[in-house]
C-alpha atoms as a PDB file:
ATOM      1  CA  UNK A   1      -4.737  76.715 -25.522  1.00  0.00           C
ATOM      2  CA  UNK A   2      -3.551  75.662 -21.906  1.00  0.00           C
ATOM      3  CA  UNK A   3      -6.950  74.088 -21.491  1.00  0.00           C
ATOM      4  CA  UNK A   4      -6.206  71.651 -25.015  1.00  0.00           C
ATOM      5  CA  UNK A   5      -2.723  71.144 -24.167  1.00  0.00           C
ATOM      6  CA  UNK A   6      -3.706  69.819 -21.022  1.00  0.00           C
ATOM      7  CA  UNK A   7      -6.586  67.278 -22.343  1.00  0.00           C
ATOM      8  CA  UNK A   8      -3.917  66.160 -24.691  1.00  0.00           C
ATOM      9  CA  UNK A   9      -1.275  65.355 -21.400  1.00  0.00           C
ATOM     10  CA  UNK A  10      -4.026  63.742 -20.235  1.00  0.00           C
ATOM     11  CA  UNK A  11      -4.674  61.709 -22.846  1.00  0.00           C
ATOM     12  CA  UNK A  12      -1.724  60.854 -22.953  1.00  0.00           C
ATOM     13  CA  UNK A  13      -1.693  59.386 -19.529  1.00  0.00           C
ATOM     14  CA  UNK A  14      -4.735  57.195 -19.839  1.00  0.00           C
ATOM     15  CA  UNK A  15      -2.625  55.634 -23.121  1.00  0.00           C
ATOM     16  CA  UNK A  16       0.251  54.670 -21.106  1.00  0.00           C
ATOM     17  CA  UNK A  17      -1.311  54.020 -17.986  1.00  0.00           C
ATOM     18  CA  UNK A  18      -3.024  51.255 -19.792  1.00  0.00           C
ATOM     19  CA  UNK A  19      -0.268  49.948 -21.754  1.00  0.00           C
ATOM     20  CA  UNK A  20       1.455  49.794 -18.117  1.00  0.00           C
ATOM     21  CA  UNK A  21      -1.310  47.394 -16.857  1.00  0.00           C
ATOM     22  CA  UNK A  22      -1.071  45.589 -20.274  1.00  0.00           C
ATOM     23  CA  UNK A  23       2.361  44.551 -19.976  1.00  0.00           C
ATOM     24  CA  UNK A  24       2.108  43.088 -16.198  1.00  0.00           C
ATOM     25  CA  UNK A  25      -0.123  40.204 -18.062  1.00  0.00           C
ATOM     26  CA  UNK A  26       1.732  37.502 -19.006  1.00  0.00           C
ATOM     27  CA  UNK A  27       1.921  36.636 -22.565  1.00  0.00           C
ATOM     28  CA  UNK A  28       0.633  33.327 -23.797  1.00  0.00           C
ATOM     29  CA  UNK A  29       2.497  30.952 -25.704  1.00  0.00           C
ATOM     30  CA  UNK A  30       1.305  30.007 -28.968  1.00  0.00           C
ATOM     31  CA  UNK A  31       0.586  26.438 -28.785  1.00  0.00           C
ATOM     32  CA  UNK A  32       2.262  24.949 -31.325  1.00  0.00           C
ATOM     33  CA  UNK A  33       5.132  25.487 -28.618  1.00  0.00           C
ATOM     34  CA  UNK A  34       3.841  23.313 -26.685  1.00  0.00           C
ATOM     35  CA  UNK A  35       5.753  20.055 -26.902  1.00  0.00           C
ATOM     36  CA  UNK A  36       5.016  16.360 -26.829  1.00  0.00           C
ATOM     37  CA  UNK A  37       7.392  15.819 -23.905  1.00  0.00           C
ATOM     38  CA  UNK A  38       6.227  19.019 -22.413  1.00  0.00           C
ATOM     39  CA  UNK A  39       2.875  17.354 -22.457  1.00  0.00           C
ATOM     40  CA  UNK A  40       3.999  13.991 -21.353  1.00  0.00           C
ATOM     41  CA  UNK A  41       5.658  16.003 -18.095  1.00  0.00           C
ATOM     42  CA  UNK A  42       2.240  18.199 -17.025  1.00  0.00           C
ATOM     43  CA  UNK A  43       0.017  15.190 -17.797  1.00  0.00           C
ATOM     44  CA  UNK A  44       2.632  12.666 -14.873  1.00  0.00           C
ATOM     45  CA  UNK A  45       2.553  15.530 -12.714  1.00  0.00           C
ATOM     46  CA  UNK A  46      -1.475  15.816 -12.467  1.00  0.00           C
ATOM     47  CA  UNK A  47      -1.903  13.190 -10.024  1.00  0.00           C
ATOM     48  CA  UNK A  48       0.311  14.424  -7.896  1.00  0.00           C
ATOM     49  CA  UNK A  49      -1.026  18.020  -7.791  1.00  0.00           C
ATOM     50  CA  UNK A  50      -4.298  17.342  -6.891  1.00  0.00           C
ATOM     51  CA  UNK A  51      -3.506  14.898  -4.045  1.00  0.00           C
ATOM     52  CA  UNK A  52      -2.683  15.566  -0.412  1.00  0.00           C
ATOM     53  CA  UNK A  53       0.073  13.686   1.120  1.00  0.00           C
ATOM     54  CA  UNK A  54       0.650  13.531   5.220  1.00  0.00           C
ATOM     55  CA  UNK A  55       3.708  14.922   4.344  1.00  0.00           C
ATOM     56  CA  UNK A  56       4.442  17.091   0.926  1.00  0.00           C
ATOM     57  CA  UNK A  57       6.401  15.506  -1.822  1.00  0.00           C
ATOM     58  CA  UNK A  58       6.358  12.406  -0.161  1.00  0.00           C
ATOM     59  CA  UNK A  59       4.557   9.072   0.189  1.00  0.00           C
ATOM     60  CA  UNK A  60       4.311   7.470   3.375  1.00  0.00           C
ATOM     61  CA  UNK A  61       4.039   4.098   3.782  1.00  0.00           C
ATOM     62  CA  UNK A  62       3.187   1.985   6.787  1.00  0.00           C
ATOM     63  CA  UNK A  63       3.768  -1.911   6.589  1.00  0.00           C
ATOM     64  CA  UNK A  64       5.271  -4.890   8.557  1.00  0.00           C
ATOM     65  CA  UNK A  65       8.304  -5.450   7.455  1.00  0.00           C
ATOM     66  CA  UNK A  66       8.132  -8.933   8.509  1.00  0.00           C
ATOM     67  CA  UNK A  67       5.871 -10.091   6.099  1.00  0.00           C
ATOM     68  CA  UNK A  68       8.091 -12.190   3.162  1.00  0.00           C
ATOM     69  CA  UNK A  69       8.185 -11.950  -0.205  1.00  0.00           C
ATOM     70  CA  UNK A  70       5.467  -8.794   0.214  1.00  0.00           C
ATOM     71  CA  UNK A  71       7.674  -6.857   2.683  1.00  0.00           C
ATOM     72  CA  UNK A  72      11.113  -8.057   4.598  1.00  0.00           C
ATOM     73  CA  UNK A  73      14.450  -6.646   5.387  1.00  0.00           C
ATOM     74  CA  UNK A  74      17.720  -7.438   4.026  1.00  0.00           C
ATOM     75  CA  UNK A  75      20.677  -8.081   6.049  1.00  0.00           C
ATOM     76  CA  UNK A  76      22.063  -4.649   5.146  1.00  0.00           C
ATOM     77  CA  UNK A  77      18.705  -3.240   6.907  1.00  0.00           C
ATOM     78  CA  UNK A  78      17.060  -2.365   3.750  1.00  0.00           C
ATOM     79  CA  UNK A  79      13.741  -3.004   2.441  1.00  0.00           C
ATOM     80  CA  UNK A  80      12.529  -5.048  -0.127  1.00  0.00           C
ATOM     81  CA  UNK A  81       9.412  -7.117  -1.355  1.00  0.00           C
ATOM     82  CA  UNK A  82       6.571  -6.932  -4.082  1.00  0.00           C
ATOM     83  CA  UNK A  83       4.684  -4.572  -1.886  1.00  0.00           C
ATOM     84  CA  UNK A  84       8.185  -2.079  -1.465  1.00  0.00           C
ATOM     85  CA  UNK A  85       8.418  -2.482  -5.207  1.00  0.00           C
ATOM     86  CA  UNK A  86       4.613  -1.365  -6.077  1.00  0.00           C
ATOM     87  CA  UNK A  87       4.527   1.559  -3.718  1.00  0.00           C
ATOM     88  CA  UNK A  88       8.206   2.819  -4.752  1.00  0.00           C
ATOM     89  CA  UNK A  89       7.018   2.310  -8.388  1.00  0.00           C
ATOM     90  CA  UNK A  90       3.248   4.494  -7.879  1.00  0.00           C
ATOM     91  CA  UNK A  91       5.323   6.701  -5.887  1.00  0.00           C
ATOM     92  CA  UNK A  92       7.814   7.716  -8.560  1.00  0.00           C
ATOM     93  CA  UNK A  93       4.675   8.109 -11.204  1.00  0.00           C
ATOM     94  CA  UNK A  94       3.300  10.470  -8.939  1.00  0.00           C
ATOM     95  CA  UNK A  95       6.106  12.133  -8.626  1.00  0.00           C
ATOM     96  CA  UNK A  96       6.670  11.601  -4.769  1.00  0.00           C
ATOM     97  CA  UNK A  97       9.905  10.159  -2.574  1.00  0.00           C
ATOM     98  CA  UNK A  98       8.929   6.829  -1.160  1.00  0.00           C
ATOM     99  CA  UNK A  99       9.133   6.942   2.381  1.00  0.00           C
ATOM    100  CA  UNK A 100       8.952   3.338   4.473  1.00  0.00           C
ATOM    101  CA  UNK A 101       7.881   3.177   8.360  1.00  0.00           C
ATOM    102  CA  UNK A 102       7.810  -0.380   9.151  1.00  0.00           C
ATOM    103  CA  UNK A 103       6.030  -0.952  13.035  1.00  0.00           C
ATOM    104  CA  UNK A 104       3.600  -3.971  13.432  1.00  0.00           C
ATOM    105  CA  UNK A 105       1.211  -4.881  11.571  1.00  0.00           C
ATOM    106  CA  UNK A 106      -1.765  -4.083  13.604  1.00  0.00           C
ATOM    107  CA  UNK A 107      -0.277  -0.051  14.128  1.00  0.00           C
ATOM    108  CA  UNK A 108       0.068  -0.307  10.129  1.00  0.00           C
ATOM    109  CA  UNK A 109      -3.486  -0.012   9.581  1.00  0.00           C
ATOM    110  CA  UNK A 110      -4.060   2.673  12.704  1.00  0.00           C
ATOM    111  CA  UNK A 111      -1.543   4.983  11.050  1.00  0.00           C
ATOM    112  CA  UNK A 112      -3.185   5.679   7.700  1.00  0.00           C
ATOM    113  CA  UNK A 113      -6.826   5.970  10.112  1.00  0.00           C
ATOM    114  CA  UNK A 114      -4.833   8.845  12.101  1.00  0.00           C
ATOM    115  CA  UNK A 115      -3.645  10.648   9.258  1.00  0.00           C
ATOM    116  CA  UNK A 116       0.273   9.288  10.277  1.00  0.00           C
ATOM    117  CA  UNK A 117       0.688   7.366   6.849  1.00  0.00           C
ATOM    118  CA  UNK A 118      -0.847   8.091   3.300  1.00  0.00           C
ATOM    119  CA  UNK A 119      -0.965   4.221   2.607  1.00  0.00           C
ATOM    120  CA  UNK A 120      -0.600   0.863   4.334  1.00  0.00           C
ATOM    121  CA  UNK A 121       0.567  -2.371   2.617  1.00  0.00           C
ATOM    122  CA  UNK A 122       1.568  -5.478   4.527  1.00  0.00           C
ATOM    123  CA  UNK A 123      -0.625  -7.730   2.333  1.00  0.00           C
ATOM    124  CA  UNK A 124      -3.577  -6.296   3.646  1.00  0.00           C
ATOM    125  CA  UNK A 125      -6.530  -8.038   2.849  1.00  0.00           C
ATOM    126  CA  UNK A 126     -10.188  -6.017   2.595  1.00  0.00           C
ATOM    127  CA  UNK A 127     -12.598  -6.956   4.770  1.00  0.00           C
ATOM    128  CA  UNK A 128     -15.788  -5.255   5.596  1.00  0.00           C
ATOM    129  CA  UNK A 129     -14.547  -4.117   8.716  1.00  0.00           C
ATOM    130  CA  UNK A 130     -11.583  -2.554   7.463  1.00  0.00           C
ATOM    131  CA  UNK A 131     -13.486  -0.682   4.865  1.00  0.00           C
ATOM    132  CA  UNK A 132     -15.139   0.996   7.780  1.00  0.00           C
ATOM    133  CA  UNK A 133     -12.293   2.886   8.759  1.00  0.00           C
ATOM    134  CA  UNK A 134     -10.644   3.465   5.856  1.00  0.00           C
ATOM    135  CA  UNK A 135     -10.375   3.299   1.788  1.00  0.00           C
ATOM    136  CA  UNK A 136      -8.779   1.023   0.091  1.00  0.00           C
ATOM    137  CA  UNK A 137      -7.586   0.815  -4.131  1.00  0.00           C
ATOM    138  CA  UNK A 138      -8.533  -1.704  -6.470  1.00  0.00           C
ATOM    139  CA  UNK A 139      -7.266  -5.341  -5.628  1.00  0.00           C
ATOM    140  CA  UNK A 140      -3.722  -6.158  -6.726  1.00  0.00           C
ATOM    141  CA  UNK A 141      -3.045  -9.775  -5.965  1.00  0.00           C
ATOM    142  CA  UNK A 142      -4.701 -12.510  -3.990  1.00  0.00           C
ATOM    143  CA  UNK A 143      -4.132 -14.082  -0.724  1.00  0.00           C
ATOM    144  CA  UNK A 144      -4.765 -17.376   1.000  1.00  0.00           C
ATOM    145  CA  UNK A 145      -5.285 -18.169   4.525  1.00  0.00           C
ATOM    146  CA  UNK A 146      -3.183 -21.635   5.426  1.00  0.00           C
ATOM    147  CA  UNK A 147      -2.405 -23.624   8.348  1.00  0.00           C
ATOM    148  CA  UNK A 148       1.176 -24.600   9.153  1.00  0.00           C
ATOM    149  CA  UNK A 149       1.800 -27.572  11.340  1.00  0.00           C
ATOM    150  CA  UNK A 150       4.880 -29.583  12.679  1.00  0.00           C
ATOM    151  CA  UNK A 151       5.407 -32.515  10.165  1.00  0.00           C
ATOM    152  CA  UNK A 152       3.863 -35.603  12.528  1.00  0.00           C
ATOM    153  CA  UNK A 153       0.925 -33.130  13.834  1.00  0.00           C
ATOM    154  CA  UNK A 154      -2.660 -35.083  14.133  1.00  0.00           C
ATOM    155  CA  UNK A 155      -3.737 -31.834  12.889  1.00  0.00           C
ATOM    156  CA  UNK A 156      -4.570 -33.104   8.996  1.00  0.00           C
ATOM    157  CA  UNK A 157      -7.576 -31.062   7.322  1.00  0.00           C
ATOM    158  CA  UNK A 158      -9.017 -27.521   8.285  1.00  0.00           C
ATOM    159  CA  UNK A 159     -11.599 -29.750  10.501  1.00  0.00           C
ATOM    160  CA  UNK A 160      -9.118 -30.732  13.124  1.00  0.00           C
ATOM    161  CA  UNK A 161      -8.610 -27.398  14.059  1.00  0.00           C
ATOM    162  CA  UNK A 162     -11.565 -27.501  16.687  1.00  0.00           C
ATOM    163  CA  UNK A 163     -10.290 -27.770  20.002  1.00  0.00           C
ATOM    164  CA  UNK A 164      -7.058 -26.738  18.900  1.00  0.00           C
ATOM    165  CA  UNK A 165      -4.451 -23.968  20.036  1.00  0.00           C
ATOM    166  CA  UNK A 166      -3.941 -21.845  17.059  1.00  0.00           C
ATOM    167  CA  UNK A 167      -1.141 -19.219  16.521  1.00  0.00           C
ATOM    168  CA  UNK A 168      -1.763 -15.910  14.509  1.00  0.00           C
ATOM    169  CA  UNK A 169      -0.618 -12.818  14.251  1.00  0.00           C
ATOM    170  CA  UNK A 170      -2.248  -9.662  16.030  1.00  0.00           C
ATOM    171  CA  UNK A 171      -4.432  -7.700  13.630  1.00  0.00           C
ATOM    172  CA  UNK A 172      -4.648  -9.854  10.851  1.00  0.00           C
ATOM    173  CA  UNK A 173      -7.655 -11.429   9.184  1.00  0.00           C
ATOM    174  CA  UNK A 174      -6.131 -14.906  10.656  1.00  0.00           C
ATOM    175  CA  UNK A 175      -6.963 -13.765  13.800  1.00  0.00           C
ATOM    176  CA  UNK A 176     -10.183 -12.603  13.270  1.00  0.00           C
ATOM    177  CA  UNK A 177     -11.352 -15.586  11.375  1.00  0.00           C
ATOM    178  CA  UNK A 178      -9.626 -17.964  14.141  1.00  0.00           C
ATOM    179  CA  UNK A 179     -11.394 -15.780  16.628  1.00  0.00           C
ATOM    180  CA  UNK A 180     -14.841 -16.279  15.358  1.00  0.00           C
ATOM    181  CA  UNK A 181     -14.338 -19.954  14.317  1.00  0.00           C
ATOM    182  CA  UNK A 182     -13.268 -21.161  16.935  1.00  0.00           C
ATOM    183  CA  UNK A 183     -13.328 -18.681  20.549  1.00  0.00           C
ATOM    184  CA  UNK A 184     -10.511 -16.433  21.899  1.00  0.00           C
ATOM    185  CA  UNK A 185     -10.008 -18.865  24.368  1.00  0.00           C
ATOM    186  CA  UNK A 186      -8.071 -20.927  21.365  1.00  0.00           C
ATOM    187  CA  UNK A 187      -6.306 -18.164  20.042  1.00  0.00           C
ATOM    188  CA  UNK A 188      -2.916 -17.239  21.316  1.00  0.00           C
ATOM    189  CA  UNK A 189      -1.968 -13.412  19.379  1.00  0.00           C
ATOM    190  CA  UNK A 190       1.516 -12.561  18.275  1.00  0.00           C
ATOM    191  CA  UNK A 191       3.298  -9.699  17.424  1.00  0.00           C
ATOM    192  CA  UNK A 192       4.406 -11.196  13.870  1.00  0.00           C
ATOM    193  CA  UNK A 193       4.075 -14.126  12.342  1.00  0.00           C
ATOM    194  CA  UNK A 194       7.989 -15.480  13.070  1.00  0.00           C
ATOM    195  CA  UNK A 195       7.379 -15.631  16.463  1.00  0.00           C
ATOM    196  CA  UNK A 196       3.894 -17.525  16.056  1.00  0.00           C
ATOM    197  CA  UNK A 197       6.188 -19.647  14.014  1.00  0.00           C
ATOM    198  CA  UNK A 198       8.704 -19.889  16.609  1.00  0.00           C
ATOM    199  CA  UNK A 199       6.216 -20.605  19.114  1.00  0.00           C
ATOM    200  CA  UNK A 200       4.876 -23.689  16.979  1.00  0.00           C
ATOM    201  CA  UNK A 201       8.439 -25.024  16.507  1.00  0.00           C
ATOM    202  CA  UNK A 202       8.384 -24.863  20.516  1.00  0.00           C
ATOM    203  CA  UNK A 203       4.996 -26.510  20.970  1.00  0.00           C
ATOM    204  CA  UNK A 204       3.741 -23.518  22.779  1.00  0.00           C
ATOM    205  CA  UNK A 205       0.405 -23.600  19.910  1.00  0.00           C
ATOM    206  CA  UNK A 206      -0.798 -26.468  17.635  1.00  0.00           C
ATOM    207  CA  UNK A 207      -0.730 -24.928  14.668  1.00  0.00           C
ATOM    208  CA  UNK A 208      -0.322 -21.240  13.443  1.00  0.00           C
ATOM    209  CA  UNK A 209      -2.906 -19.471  10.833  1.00  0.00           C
ATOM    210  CA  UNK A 210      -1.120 -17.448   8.229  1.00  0.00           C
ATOM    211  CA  UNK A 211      -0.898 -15.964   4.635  1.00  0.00           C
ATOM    212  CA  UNK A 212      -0.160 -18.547   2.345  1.00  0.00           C
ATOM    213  CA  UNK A 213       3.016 -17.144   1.003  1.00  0.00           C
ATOM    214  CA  UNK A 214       4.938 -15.876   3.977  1.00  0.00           C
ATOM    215  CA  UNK A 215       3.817 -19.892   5.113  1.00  0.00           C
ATOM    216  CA  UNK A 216       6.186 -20.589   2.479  1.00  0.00           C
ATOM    217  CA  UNK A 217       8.627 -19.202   3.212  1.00  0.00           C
ATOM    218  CA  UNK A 218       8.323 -19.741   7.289  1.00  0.00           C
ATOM    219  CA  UNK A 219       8.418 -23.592   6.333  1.00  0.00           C
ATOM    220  CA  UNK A 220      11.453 -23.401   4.032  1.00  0.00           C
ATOM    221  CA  UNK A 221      13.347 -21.384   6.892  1.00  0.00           C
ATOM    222  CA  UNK A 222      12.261 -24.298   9.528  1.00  0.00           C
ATOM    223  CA  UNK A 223      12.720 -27.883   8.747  1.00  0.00           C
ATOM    224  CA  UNK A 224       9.948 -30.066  10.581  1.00  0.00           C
ATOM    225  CA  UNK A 225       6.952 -27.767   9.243  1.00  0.00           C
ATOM    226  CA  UNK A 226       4.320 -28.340   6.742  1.00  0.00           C
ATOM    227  CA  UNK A 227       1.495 -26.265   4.899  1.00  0.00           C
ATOM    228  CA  UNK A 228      -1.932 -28.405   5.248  1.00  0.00           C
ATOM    229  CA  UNK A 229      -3.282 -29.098   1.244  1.00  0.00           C
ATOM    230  CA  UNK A 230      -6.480 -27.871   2.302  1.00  0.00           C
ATOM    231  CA  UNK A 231      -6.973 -23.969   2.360  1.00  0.00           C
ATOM    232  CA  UNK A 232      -8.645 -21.766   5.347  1.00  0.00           C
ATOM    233  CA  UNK A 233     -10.171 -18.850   3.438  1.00  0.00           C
ATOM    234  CA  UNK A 234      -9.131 -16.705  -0.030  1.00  0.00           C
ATOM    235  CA  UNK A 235      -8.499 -13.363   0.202  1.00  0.00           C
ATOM    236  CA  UNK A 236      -7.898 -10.018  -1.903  1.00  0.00           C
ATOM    237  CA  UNK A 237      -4.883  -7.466  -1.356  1.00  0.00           C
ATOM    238  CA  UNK A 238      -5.502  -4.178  -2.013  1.00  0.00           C
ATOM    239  CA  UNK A 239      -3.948  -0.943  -0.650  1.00  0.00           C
ATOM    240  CA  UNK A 240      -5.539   0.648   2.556  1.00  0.00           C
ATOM    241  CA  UNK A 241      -5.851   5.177   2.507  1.00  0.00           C
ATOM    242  CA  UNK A 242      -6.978   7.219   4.905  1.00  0.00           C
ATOM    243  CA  UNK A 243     -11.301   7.074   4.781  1.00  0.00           C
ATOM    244  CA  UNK A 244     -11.850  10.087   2.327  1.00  0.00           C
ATOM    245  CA  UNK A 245      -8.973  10.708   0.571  1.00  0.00           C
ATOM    246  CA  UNK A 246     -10.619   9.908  -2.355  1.00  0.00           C
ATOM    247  CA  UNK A 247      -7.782  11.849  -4.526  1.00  0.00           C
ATOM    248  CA  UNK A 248      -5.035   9.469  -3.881  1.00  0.00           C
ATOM    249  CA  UNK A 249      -7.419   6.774  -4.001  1.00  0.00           C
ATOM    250  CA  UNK A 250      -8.026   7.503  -7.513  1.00  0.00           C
ATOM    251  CA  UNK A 251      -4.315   8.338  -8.056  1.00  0.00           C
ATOM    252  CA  UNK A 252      -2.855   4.598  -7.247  1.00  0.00           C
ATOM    253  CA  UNK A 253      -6.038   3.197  -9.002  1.00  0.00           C
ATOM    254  CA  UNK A 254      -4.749   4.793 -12.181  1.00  0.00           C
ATOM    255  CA  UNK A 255      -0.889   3.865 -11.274  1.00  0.00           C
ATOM    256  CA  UNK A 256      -2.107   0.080 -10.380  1.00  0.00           C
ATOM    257  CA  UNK A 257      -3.764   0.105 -14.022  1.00  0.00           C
ATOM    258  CA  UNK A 258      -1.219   1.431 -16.035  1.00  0.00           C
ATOM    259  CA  UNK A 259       1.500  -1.069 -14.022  1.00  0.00           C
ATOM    260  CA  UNK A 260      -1.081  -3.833 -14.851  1.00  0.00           C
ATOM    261  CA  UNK A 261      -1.425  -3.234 -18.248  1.00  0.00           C
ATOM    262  CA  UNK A 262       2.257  -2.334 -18.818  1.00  0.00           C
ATOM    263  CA  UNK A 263       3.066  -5.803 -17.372  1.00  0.00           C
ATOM    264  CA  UNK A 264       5.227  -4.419 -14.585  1.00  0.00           C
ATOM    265  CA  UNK A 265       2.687  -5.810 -11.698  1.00  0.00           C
ATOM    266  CA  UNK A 266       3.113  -9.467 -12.662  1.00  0.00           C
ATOM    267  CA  UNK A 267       6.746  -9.068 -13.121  1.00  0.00           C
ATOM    268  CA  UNK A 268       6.991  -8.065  -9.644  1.00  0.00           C
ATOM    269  CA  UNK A 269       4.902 -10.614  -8.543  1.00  0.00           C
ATOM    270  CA  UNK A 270       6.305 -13.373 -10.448  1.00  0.00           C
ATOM    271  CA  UNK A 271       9.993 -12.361  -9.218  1.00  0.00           C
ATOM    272  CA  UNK A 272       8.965 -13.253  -5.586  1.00  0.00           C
ATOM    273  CA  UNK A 273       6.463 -15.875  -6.003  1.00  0.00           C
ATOM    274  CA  UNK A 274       6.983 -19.066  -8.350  1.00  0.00           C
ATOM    275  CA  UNK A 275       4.008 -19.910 -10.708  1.00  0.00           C
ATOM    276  CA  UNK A 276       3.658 -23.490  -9.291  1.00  0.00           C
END
């Protein structure tokens, strides 16, 4: 009798021993509980989860704020630009805070090599070179290598150039086409391109190699300077990631698509750039 009783206690034990582990198990929801927004909210936060960011729940981007109408700073110290609008808009579809480290243009591109950034943008074209050292997303918008001159310069086609002294700004493909075309010995580096402007205005170079639409704008500022008609090389923008990170690279590429196709990309491009 003690014997049965016991087996029985036993029993007993096993039952609610395993109803014990049973219950630590969370219980699934039925999926017509799932909702459409709920959904919408696990499908945006995707990207985000599988990428790595230098620092988490943020994207850091390195640019030269000097740079107009793709990066520049307002008088209240703020930044603004179609590149600041793009990367604030891919960074709120991932889910991230925007964070802006503006330096020069040339430590732009060496902080997303040494892990210091998770992007660059300063209109950075994609060059061979560059794609070396690190990854970049599918073009966004195009860019055009110009020549601005004072207004009575002799300098009149992309031909007169030889012999020249030519301005540019340090790390740019300007430089690096000037470089080849015509020696180092006629290229005179600056930090950004309003001081290569500055030291045109001053006589101090002939002419000064640039981005076509920061050009623009460096001639409107400066009455007495002129864009040549003819143009020194086209270009693609696109934005520069760390060599590898082939996560985020994917990430923006789906963010760049959907702000493509959504119209929002030529909207921000057509605020800060006229069609003519």
């Amino acid at each position: 009798m003690m014997k049965k009783t016991l087996a029985i206690m036993a029993a007993l034990c096993m039952i609610v021993a395993m109803t014990a582990c049973g219950s630590s198990k969370p219980a699934e929801a039925p999926a017509a509980a799932t909702t459409e927004a709920a959904q919408e909210t696990s499908e945006a936060a995707e990207p985000a989860a599988a990428i790595t960011t230098v620092n988490a729940g943020k994207l850091t981007m390195s640019t030269n704020a000097a740079f107009p109408p793709y990066e520049m700073t307002t008088d209240t110290g703020e930044f603004e630009g179609i590149d600041i609008e793009l990367a604030s808009a891919i960074a709120e579809m991932l889910g991230l805070e925007l964070v802006v480290d503006d330096m020069d243009f040339d430590a732009a591109l060496l902080a997303v090599q040494q892990g210091k950034s998770d992007i660059v943008m300063a209109g950075v074209s994609v060059t061979d070179e560059r794609k070396q050292v690190m990854d970049f997303s599918d073009p966004y918008s195009n860019g055009v290598q110009v020549v601005i001159v004072v207004s009575d310069s002799d300098i009149e086609t992309i031909d007169d150039l030889a012999g020249k002294m030519i301005g540019t700004q340090r790390g740019t493909t300007g430089n690096l086409y000037c470089t080849d075309d015509y020696g180092e010995d006629h290229v005179t580096t600056y930090d950004n391109g309003l001081t290569a402007v500055q030291a045109l205005l001053n006589g101090q170079v002939d002419c000064v190699v640039i981005d076509q639409e920061p050009a623009r704008s460096f001639v409107k500022a400066n009455p007495g300077l002129k864009i040549l008609d003819s143009k020194y090389v086209t270009e693609q923008y696109a934005i520069g990631i760390a060599k590898g990170n082939t996560a985020l690279v994917d990430a923006v590429n789906k963010c760049l698509a959907e702000l493509k196709d959504g119209g929002t990309l030529d909207s921000v491009i057509s605020k800060y750039i006229s069609a003519d």
